[in-house]
PDB file of N, CA and C in Angstrom:
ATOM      1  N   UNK A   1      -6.459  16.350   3.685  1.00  0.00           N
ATOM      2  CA  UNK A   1      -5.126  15.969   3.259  1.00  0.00           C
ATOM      3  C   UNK A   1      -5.120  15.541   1.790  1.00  0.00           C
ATOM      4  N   UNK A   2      -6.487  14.571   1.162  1.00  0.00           N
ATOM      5  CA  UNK A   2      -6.099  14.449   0.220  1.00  0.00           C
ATOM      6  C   UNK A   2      -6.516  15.390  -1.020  1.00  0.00           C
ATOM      7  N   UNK A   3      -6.630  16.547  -1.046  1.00  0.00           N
ATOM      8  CA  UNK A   3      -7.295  17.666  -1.500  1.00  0.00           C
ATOM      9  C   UNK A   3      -5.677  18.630  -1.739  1.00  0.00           C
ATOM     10  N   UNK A   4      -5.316  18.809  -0.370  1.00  0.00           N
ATOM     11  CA  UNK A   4      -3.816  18.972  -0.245  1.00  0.00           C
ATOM     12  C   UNK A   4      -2.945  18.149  -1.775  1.00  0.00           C
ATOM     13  N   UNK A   5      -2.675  16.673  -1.158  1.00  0.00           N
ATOM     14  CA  UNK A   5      -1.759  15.999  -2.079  1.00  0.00           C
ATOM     15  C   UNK A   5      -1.853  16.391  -3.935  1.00  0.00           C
ATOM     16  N   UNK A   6      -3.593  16.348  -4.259  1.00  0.00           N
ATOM     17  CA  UNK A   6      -4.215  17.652  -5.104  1.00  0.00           C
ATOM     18  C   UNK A   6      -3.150  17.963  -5.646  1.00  0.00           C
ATOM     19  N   UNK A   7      -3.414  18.830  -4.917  1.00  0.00           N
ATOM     20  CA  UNK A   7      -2.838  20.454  -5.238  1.00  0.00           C
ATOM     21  C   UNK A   7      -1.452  20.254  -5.468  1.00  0.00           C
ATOM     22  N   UNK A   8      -0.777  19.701  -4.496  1.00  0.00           N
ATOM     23  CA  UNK A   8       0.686  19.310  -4.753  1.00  0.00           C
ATOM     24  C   UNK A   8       0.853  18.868  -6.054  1.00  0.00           C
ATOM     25  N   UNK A   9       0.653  17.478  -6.054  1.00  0.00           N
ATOM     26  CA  UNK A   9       0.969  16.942  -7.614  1.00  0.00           C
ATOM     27  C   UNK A   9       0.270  17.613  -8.589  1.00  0.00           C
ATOM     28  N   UNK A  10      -0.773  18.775  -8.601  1.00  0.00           N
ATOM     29  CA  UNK A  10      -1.008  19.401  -9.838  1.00  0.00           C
ATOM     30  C   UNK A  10       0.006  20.655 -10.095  1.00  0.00           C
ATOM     31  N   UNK A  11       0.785  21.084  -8.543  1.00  0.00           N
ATOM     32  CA  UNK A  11       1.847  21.704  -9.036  1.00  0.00           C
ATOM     33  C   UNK A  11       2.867  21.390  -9.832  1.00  0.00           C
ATOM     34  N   UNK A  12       3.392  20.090  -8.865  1.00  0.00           N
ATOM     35  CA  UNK A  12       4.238  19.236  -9.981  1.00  0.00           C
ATOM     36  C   UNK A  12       4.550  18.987 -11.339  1.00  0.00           C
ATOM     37  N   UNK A  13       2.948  18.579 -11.819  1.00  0.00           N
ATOM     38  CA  UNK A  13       2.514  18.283 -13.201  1.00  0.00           C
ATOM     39  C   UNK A  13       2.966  20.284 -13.930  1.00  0.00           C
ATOM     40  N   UNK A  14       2.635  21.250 -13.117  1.00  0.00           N
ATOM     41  CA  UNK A  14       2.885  22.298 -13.636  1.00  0.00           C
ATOM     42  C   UNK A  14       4.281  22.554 -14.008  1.00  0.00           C
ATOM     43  N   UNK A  15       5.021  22.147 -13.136  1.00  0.00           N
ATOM     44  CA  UNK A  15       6.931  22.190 -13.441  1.00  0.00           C
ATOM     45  C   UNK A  15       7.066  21.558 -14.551  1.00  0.00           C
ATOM     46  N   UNK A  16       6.286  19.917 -15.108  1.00  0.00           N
ATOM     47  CA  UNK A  16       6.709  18.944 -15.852  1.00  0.00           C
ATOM     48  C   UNK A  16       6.794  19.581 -17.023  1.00  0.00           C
ATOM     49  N   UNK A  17       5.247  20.429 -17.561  1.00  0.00           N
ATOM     50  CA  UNK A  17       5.009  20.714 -18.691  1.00  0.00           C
ATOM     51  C   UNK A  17       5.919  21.970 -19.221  1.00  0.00           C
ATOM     52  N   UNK A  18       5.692  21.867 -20.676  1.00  0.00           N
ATOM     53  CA  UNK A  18       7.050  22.250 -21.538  1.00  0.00           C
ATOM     54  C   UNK A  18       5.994  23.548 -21.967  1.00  0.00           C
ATOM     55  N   UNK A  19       5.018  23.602 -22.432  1.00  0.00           N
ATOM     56  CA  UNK A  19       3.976  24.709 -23.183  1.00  0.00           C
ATOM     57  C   UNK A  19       3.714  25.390 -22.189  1.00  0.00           C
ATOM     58  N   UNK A  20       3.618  26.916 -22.114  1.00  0.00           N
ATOM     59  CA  UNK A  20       3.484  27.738 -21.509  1.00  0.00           C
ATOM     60  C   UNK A  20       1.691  27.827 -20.826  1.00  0.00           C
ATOM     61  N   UNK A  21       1.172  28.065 -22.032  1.00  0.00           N
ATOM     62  CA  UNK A  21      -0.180  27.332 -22.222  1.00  0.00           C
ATOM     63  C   UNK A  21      -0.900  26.578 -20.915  1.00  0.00           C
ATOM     64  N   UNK A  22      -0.290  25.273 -21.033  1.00  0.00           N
ATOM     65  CA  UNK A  22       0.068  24.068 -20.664  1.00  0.00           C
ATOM     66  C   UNK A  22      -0.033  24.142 -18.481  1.00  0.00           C
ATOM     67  N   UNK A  23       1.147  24.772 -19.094  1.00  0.00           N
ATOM     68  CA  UNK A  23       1.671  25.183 -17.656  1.00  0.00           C
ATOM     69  C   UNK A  23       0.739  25.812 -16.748  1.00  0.00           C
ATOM     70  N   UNK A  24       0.236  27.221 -17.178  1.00  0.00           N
ATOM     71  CA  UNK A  24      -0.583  28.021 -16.505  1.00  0.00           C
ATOM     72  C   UNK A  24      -1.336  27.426 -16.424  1.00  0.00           C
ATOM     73  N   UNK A  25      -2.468  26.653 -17.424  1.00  0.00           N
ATOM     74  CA  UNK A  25      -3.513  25.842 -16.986  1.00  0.00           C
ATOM     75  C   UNK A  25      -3.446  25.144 -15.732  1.00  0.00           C
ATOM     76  N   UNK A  26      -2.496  24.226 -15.729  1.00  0.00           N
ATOM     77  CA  UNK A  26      -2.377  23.737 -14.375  1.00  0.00           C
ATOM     78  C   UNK A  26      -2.380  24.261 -12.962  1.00  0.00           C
ATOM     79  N   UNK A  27      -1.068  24.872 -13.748  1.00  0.00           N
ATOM     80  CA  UNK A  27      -1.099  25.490 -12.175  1.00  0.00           C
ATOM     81  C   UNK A  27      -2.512  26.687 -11.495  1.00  0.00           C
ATOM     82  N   UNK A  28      -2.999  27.388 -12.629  1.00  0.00           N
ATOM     83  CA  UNK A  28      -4.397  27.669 -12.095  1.00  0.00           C
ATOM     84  C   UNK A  28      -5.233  26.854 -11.681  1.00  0.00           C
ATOM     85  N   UNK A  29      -5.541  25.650 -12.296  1.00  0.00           N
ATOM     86  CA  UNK A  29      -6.560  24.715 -11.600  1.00  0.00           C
ATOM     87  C   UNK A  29      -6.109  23.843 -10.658  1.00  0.00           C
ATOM     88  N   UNK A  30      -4.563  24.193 -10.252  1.00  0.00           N
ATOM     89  CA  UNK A  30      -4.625  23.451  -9.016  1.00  0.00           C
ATOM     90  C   UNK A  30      -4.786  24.614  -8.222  1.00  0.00           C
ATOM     91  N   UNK A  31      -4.652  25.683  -7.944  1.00  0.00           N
ATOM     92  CA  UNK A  31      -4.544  26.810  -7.195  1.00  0.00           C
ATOM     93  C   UNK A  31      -5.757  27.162  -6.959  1.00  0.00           C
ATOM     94  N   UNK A  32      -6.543  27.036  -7.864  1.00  0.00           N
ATOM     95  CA  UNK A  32      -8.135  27.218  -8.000  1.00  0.00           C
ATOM     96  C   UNK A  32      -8.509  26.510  -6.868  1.00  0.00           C
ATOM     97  N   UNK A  33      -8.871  24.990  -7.328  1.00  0.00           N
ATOM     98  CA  UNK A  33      -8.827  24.107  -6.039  1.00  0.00           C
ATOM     99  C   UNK A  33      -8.142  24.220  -5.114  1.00  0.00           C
ATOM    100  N   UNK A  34      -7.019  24.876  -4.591  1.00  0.00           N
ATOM    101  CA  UNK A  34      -6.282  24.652  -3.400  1.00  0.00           C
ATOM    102  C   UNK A  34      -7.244  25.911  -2.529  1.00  0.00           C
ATOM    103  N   UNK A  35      -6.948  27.024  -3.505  1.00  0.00           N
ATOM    104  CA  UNK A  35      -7.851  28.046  -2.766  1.00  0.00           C
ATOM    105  C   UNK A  35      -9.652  27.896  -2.120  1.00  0.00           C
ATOM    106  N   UNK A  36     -10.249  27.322  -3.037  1.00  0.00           N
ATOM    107  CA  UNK A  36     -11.182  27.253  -2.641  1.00  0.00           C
ATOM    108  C   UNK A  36     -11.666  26.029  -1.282  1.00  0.00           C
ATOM    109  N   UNK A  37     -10.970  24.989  -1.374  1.00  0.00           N
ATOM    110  CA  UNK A  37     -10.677  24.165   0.119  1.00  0.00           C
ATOM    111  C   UNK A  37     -10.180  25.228   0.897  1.00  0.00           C
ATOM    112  N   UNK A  38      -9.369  26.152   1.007  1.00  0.00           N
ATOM    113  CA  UNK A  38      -8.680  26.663   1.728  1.00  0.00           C
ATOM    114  C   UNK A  38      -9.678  27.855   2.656  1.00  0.00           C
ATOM    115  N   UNK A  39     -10.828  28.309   1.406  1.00  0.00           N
ATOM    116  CA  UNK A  39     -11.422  29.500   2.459  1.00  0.00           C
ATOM    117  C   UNK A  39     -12.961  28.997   2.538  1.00  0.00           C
ATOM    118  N   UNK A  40     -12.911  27.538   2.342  1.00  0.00           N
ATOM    119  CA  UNK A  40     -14.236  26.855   2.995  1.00  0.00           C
ATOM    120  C   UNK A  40     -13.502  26.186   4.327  1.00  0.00           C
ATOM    121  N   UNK A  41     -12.333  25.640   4.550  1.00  0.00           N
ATOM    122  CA  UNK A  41     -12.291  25.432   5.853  1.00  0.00           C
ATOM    123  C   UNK A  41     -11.822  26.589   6.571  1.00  0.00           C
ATOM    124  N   UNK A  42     -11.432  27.829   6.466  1.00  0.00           N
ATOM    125  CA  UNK A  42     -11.276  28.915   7.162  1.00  0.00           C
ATOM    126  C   UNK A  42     -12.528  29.382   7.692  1.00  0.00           C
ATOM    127  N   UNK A  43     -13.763  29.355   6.655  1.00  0.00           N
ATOM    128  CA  UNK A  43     -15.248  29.967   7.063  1.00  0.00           C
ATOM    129  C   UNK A  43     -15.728  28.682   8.001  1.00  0.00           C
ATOM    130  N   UNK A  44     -15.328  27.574   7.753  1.00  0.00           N
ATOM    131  CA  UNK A  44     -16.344  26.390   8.622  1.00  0.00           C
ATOM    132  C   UNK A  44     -15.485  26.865   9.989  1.00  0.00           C
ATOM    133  N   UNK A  45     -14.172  26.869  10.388  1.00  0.00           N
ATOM    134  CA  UNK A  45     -13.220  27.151  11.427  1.00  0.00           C
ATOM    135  C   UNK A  45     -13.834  28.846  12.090  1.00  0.00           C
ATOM    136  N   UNK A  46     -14.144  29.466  11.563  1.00  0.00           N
ATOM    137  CA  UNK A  46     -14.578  30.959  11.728  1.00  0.00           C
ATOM    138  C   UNK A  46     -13.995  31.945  11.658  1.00  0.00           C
ATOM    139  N   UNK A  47     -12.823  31.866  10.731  1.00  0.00           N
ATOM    140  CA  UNK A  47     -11.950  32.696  10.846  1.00  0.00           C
ATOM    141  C   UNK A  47     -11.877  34.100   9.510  1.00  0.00           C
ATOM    142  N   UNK A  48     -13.161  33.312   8.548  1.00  0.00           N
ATOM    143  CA  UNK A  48     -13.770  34.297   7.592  1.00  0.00           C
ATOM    144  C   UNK A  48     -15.189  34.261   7.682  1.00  0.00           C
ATOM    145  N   UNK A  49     -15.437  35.240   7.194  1.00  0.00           N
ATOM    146  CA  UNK A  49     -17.542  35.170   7.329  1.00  0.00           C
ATOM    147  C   UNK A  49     -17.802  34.677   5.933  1.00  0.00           C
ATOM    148  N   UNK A  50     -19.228  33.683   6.342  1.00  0.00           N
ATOM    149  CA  UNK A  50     -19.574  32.833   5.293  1.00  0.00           C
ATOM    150  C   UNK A  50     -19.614  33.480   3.805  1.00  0.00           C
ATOM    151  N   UNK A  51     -19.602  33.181   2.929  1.00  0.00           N
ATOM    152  CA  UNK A  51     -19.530  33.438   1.406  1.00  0.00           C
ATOM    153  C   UNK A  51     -20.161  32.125   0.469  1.00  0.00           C
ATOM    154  N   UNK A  52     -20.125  31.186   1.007  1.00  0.00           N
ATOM    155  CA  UNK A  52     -21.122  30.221   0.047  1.00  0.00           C
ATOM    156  C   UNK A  52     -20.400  29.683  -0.731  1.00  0.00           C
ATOM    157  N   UNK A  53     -18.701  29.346  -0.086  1.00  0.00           N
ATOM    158  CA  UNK A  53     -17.945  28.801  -1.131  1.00  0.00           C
ATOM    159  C   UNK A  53     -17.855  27.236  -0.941  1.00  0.00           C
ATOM    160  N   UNK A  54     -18.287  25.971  -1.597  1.00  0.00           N
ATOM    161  CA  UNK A  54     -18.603  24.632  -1.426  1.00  0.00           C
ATOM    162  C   UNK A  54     -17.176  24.356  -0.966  1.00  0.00           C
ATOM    163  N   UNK A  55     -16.871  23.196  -0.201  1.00  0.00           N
ATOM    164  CA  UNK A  55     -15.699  22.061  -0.435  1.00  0.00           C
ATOM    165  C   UNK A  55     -15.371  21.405  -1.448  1.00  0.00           C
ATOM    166  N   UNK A  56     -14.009  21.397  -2.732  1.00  0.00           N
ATOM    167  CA  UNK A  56     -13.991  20.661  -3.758  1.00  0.00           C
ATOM    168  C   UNK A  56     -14.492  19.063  -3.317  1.00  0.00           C
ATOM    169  N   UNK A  57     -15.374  18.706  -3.813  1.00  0.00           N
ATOM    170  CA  UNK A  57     -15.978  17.089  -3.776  1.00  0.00           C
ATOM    171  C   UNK A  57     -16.590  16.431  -3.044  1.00  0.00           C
ATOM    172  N   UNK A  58     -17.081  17.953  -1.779  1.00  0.00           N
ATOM    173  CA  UNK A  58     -17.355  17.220  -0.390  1.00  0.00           C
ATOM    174  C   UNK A  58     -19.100  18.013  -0.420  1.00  0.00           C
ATOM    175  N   UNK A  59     -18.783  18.673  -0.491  1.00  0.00           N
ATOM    176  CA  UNK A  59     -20.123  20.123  -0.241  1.00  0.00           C
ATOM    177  C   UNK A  59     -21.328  19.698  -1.315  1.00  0.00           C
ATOM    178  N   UNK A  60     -22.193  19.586  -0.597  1.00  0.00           N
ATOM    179  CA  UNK A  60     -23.284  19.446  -1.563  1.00  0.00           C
ATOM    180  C   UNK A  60     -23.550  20.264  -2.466  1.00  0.00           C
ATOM    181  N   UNK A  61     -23.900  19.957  -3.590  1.00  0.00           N
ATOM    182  CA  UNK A  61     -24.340  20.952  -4.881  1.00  0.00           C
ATOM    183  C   UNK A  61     -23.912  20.253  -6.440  1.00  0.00           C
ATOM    184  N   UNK A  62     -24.688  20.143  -7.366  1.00  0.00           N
ATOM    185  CA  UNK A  62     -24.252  19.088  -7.885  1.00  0.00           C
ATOM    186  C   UNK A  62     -23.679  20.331  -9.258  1.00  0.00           C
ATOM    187  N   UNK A  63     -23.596  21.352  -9.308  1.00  0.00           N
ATOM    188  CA  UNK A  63     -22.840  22.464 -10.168  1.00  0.00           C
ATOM    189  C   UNK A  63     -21.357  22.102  -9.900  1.00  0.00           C
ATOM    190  N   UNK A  64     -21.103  22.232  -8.228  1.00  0.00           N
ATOM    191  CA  UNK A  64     -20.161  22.220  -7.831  1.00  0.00           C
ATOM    192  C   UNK A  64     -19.041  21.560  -8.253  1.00  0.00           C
ATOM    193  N   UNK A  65     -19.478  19.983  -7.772  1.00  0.00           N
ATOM    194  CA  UNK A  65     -19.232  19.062  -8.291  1.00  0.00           C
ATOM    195  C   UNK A  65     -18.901  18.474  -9.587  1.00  0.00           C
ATOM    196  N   UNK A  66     -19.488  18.816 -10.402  1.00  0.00           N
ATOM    197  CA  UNK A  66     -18.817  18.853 -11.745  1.00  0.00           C
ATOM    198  C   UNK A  66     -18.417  19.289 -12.766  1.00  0.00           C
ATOM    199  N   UNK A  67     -17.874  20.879 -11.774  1.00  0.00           N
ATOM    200  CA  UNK A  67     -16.825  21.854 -12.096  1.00  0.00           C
ATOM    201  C   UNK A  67     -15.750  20.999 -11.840  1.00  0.00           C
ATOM    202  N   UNK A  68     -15.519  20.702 -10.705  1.00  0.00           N
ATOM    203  CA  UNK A  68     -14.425  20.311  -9.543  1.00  0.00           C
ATOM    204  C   UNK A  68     -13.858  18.905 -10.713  1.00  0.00           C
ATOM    205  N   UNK A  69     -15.070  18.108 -11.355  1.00  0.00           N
ATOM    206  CA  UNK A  69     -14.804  16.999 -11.846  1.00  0.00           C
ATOM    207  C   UNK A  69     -14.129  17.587 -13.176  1.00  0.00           C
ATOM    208  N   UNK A  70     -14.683  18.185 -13.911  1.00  0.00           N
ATOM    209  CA  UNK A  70     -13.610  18.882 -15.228  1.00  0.00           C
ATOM    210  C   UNK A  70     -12.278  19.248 -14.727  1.00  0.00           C
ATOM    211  N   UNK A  71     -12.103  19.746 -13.531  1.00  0.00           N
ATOM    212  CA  UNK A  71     -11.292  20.436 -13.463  1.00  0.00           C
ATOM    213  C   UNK A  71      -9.887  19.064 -13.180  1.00  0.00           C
ATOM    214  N   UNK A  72     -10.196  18.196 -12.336  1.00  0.00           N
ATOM    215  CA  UNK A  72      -9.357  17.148 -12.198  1.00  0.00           C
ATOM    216  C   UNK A  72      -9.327  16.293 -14.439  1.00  0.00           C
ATOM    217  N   UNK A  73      -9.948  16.670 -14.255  1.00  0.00           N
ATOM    218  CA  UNK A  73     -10.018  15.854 -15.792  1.00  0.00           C
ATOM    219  C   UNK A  73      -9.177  16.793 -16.595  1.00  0.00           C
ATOM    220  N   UNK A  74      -9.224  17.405 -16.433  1.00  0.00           N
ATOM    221  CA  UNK A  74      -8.349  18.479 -17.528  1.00  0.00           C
ATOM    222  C   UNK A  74      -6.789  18.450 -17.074  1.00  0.00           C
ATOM    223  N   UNK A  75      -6.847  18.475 -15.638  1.00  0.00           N
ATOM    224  CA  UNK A  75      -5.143  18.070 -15.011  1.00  0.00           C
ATOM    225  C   UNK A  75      -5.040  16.712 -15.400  1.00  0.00           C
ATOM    226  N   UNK A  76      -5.891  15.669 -15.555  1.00  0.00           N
ATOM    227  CA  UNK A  76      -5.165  14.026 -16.099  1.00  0.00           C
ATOM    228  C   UNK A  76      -4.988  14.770 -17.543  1.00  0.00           C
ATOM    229  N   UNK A  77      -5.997  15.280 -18.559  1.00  0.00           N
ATOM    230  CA  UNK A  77      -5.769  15.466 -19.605  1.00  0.00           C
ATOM    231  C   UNK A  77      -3.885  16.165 -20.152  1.00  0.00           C
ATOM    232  N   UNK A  78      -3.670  16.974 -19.271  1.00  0.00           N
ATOM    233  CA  UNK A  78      -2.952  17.585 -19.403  1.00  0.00           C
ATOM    234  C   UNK A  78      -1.524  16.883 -18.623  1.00  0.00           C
ATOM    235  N   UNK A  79      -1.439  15.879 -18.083  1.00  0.00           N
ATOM    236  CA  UNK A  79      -0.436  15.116 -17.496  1.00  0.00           C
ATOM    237  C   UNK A  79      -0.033  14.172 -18.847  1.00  0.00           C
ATOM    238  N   UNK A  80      -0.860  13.890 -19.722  1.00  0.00           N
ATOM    239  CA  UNK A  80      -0.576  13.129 -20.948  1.00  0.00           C
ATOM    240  C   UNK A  80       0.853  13.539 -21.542  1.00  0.00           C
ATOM    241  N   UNK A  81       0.919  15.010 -21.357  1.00  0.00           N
ATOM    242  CA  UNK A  81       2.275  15.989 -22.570  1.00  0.00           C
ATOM    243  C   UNK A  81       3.301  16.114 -21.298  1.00  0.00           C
ATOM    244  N   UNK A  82       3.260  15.921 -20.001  1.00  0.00           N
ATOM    245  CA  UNK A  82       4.391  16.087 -19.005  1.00  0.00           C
ATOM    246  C   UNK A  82       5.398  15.376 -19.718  1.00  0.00           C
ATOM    247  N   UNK A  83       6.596  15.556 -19.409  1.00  0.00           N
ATOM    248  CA  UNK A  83       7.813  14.897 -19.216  1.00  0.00           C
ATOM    249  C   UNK A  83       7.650  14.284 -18.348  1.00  0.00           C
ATOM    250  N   UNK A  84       8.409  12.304 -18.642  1.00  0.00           N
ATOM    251  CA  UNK A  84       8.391  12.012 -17.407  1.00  0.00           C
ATOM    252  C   UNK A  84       9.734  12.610 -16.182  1.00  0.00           C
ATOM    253  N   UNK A  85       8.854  12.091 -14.883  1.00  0.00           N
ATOM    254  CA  UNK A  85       9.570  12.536 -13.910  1.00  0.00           C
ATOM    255  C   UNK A  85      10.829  11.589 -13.647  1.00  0.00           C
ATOM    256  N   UNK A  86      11.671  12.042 -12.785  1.00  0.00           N
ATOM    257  CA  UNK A  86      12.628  11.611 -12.416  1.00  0.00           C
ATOM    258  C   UNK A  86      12.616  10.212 -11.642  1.00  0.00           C
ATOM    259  N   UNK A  87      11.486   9.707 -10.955  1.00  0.00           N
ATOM    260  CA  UNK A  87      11.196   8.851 -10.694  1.00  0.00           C
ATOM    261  C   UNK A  87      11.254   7.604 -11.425  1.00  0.00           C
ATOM    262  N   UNK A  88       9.901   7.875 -12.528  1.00  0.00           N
ATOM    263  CA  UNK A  88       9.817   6.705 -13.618  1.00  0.00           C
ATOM    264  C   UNK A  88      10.850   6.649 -14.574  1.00  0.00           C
ATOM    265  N   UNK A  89      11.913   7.277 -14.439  1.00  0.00           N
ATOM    266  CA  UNK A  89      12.857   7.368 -15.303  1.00  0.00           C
ATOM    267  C   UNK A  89      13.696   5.712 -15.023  1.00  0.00           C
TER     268      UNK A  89
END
């Protein structure tokens, strides 16, 4: 679930931003991550044959891991230039 929420608010952050740039970044690296949770619990469930794809933050491998960690770092990096939301308004 919280891998999910992820992905959500890095979509979000993708609507916020104004740079095109900007935008795609996000929304690829949340999609990135959404996908790759998505066909490691499909292969653990059995519903794809194994491929050797880790869990973002869970799966052992320490490459893995701090891909996964740039990759959240680059979505805070990039939440800096959002507009705020309607919320904190």
């Amino acid at each position: 679930m919280l891998i999910l929420l992820l992905v959500l608010r890095g979509i979000q952050l993708s609507l916020r931003l104004n740079d095109p740039f900007m935008k795609l970044s996000a929304f690829g690296i949340s999609l990135s991550l959404g996908l790759q949770a998505a066909v490691n619990l499909a292969m653990t469930m059995g519903l794809l044959p194994t491929k050797g794809i880790p869990l973002p933050f869970i799966s052992y491998g320490g490459s893995s891991l701090m891909v996964s960690l740039v990759m959240v770092g680059l979505l805070l990096s990039l939440s800096r230039h959002a507009s705020p939301s309607r919320a904190s308004r």
